[in-house]
N, C-alpha and C. Protein backbone atom coordinates (compact mmCIF):
# COMPACT_ATOMS: atom_id res chain seq x y z
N UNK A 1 20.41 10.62 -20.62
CA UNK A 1 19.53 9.46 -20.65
C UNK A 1 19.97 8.49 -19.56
N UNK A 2 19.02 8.10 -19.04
CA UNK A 2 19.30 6.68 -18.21
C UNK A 2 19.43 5.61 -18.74
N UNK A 3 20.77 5.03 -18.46
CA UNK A 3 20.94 3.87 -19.24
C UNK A 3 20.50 2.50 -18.74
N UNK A 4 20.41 2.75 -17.60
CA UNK A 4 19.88 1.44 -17.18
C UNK A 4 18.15 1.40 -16.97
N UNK A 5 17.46 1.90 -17.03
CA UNK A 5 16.44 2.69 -17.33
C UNK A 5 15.96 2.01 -18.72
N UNK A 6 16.83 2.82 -20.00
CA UNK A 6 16.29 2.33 -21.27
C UNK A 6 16.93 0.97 -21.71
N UNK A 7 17.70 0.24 -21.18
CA UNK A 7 17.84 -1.28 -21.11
C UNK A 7 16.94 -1.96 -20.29
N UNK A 8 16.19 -1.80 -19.50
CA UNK A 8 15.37 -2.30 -18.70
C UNK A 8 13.94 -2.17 -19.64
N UNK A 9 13.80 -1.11 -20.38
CA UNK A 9 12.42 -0.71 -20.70
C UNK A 9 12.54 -1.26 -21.75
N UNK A 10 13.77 -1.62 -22.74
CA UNK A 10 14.12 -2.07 -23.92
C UNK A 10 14.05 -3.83 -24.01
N UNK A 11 14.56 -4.19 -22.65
CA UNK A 11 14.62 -5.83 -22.19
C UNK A 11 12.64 -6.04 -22.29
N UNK A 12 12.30 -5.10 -21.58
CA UNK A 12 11.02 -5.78 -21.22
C UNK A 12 10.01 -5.50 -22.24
N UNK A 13 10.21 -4.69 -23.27
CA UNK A 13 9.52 -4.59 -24.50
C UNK A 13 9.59 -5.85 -25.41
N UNK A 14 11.34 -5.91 -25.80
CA UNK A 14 11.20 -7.23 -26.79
C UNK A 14 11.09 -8.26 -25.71
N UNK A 15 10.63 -8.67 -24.62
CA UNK A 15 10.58 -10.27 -24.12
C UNK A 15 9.03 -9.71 -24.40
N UNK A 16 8.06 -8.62 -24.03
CA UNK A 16 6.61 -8.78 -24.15
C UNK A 16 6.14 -9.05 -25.87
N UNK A 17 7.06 -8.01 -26.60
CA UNK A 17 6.69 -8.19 -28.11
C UNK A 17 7.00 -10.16 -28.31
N UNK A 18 7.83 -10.30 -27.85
CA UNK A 18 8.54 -11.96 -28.40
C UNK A 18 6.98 -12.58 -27.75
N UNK A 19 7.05 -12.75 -26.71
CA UNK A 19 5.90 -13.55 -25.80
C UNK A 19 4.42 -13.52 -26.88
N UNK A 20 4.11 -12.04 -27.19
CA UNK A 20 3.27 -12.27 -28.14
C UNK A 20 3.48 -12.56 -29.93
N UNK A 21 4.56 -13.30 -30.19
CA UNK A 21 4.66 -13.68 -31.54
C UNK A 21 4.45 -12.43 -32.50
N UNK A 22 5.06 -10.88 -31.61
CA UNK A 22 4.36 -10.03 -32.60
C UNK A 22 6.32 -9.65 -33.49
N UNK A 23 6.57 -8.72 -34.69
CA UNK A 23 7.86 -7.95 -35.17
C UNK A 23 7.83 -7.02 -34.02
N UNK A 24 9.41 -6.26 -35.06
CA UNK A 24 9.53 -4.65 -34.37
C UNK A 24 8.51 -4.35 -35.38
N UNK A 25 8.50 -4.64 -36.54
CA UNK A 25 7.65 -3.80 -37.29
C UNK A 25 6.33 -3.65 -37.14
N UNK A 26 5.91 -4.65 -36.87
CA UNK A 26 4.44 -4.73 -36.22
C UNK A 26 4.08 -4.17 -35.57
N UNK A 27 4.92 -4.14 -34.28
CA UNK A 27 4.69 -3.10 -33.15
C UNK A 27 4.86 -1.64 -33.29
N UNK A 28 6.04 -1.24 -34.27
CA UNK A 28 5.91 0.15 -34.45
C UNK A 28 5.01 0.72 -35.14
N UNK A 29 4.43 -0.37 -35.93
CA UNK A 29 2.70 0.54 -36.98
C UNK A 29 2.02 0.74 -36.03
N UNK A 30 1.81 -0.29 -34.65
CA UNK A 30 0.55 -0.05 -33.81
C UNK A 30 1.06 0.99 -32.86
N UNK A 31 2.14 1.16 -33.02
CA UNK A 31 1.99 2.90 -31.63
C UNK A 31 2.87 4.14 -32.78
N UNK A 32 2.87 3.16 -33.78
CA UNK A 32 3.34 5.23 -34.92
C UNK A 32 4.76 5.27 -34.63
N UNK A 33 5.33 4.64 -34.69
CA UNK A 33 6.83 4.83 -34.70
C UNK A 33 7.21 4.35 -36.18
N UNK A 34 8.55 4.55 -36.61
CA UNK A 34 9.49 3.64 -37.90
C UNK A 34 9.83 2.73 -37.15
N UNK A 35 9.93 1.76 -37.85
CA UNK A 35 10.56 0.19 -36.93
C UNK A 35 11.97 0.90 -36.71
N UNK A 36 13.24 1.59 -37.37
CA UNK A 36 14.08 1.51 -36.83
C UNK A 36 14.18 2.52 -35.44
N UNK A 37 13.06 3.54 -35.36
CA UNK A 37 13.04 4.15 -33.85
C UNK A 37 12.71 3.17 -32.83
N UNK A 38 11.57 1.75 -33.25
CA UNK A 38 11.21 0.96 -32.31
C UNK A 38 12.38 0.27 -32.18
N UNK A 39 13.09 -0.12 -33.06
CA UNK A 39 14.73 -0.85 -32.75
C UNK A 39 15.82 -0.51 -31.65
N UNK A 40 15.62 0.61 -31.96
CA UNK A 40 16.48 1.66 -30.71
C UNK A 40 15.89 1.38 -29.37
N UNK A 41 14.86 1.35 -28.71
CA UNK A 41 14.09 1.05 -27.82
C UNK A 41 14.43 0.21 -27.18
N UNK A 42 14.32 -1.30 -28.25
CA UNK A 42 14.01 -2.39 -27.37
C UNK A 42 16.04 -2.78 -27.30
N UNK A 43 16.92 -1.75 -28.12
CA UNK A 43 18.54 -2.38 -27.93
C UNK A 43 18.67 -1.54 -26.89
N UNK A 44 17.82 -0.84 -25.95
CA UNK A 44 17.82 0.22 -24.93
C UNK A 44 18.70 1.44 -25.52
N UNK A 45 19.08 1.93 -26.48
CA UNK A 45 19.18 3.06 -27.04
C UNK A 45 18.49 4.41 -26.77
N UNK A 46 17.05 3.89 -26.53
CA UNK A 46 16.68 5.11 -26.28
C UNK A 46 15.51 5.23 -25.73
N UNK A 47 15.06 6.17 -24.94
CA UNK A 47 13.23 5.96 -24.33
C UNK A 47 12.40 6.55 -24.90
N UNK A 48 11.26 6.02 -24.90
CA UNK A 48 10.16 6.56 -25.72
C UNK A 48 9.81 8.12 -24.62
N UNK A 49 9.14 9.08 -25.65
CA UNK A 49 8.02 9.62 -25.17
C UNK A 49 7.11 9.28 -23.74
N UNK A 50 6.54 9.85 -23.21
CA UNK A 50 5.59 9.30 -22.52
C UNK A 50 4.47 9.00 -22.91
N UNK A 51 3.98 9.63 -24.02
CA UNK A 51 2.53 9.30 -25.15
C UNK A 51 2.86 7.47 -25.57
N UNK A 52 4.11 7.65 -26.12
CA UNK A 52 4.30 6.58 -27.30
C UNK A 52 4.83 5.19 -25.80
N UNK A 53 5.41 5.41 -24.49
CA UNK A 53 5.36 4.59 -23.83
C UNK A 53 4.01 4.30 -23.02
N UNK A 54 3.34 5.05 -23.36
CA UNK A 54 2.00 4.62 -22.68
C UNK A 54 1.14 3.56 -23.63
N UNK A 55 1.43 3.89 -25.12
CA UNK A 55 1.06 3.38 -26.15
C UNK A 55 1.67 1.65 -26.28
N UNK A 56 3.09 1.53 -25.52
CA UNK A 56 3.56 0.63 -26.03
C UNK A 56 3.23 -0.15 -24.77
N UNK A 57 2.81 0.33 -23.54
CA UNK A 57 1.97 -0.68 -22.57
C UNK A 57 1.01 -1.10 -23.14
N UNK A 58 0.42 -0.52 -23.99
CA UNK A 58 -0.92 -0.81 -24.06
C UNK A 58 -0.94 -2.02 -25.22
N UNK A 59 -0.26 -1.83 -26.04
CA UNK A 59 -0.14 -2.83 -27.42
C UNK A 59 0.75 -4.24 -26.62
N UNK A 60 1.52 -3.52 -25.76
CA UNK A 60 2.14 -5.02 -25.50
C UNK A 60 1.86 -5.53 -23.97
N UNK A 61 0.67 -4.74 -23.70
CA UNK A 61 -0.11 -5.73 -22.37
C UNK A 61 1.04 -5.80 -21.29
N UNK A 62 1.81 -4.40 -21.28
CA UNK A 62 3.08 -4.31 -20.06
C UNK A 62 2.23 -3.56 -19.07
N UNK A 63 2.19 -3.65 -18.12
CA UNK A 63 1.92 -2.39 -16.90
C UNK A 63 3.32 -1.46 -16.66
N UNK A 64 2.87 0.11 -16.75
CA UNK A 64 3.76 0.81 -16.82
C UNK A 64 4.90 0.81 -15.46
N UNK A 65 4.48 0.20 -14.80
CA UNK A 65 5.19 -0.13 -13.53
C UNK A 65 6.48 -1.14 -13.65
N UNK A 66 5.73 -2.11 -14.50
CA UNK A 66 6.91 -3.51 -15.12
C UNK A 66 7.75 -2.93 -16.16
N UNK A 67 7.18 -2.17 -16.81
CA UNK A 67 7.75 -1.17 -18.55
C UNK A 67 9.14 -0.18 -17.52
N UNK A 68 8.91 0.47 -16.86
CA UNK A 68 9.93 1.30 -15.77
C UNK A 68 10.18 0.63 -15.26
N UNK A 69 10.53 -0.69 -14.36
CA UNK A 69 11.11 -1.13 -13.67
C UNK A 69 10.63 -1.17 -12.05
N UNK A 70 9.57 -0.21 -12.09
CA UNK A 70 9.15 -0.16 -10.55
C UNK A 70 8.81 -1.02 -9.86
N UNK A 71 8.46 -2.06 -10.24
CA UNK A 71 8.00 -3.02 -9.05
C UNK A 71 9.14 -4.00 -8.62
N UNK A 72 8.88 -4.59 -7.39
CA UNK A 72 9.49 -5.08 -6.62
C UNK A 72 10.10 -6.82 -7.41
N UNK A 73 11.62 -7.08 -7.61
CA UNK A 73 12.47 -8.12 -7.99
C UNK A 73 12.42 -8.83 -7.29
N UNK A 74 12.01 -10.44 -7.22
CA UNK A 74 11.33 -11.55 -6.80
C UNK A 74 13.18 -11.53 -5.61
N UNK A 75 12.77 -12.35 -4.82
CA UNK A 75 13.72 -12.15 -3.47
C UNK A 75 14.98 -13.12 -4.55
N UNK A 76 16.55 -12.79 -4.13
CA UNK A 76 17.54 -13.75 -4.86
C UNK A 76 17.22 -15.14 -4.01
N UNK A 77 17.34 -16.18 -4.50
CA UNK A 77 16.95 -17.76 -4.36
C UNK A 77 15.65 -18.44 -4.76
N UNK A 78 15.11 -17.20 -5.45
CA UNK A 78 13.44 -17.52 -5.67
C UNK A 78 13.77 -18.25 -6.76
N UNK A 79 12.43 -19.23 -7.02
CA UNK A 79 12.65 -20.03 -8.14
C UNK A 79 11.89 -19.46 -9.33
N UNK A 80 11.16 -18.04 -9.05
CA UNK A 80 10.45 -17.84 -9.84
C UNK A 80 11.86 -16.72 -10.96
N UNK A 81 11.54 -16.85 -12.15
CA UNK A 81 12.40 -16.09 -13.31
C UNK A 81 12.05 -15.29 -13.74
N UNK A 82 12.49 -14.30 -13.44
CA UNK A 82 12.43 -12.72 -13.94
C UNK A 82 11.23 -12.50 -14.96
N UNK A 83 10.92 -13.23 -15.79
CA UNK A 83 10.29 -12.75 -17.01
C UNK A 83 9.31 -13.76 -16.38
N UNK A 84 8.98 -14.58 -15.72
CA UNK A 84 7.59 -14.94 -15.14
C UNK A 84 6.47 -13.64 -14.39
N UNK A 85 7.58 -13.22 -13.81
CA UNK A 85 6.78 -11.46 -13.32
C UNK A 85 6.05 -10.75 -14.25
N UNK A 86 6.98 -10.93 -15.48
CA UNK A 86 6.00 -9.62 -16.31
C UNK A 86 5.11 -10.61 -16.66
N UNK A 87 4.98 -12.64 -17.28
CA UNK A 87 3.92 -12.93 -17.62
C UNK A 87 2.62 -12.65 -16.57
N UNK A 88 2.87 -12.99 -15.67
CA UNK A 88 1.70 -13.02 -14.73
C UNK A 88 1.10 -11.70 -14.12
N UNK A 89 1.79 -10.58 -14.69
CA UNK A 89 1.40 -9.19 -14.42
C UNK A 89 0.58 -8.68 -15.70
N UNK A 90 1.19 -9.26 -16.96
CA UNK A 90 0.29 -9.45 -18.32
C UNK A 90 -1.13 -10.41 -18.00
N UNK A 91 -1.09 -11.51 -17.66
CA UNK A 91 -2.34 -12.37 -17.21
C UNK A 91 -3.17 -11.77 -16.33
N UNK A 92 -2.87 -11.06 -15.74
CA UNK A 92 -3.53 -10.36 -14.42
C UNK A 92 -4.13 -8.85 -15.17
N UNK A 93 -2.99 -8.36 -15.80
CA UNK A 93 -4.07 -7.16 -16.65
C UNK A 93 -4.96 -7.86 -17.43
N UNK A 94 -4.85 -8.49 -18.13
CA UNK A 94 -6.00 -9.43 -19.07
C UNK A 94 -6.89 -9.47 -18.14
N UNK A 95 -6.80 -10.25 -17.43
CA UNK A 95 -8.34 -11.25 -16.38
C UNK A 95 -9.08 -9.62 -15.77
N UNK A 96 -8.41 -8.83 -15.28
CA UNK A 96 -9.31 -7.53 -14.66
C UNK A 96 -9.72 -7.47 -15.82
N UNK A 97 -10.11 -7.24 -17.23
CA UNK A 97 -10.23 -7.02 -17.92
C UNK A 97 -12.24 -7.53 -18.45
N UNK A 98 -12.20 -8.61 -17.84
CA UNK A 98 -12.80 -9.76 -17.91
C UNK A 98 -13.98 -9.68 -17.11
N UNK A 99 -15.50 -10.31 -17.69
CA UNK A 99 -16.69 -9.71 -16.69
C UNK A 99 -16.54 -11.34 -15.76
N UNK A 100 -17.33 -11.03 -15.42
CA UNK A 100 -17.75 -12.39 -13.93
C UNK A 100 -17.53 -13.69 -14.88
N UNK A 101 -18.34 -14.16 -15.89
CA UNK A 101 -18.17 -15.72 -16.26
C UNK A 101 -17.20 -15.73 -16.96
N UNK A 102 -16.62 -14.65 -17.96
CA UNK A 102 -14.95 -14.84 -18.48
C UNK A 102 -14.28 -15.13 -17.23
N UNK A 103 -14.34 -14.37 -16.40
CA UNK A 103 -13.31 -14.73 -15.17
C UNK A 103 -13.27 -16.00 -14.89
N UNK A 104 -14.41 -16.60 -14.25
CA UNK A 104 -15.02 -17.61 -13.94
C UNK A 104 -14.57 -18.87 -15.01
N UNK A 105 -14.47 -18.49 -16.14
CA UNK A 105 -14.22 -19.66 -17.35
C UNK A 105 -12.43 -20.08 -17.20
N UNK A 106 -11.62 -18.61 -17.36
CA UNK A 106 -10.55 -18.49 -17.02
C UNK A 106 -9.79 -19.40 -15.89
N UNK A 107 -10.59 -19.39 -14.69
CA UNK A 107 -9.95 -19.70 -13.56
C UNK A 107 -10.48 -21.58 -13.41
N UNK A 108 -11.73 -21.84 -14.69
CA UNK A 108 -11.67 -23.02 -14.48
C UNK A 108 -10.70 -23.94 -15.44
N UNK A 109 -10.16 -22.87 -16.89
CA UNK A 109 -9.14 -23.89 -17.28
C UNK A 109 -8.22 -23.49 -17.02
N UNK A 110 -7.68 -22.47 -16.23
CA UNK A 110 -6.41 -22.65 -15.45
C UNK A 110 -5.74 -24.09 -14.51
N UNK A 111 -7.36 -24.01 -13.81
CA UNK A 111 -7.01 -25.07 -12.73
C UNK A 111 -7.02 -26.12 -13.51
N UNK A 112 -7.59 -26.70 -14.44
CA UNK A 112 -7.22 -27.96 -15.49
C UNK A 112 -6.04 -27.95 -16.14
N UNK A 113 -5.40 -26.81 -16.67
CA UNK A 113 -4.20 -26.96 -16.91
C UNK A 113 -3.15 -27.11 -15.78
N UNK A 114 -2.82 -26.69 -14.37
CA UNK A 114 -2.59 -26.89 -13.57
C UNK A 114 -2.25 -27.89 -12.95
N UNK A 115 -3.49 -29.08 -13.37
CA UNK A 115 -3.31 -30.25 -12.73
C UNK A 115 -2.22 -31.51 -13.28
């Protein structure tokens, strides 16, 4: 097993499960696991399947790219924080998600919150 691998996939599960106010238990009814296999996961113990990690992008709004680690770590001195990446990679799967005036609604209370 890759250990740094299933600590990475394990880190970025429980910060997405936490972000959405969801359990382990919660999350393991929605992709079919026992909470204590989902436990193992997120203490990086162990990696899912590829079924059940495709499953757990999907329930916890990760892109499998952020879930593996593949994408590119904000430059060192950036002010942006590690776990801002996966929010705004979660916001960004949401909004594609979204027809023309959701978008459109989106991007106008963004910019009100913004200000």
């Amino acid at each position: 097993m890759n250990e740094q691998l299933a600590a990475h996939l394990g880190a970025i599960a429980r910060l997405a499960r936490e972000q959405m106010s969801l359990t382990q238990v919660q999350v393991a009814e929605r992709v079919g696991m026992a909470p204590a296999v989902y436990s193992r996961v997120e203490r990086g113990h162990m990696i899912p399947s590829v079924e059940t990690l495709k499953k757990l992008c999907i329930e916890l709004m990760v892109s499998p790219e952020d879930m593996m680690g593949l994408t590119e770590s904000p430059d060192k001195g950036s002010p942006t924080r590690p776990e801002d990446t996966v929010t705004l990679r979660r916001l960004l799967f949401l909004a594609r998600k979204l027809d023309a005036a959701k978008l459109d609604a989106l991007v106008r209370i963004t910019t009100e919150l913004a200000r």
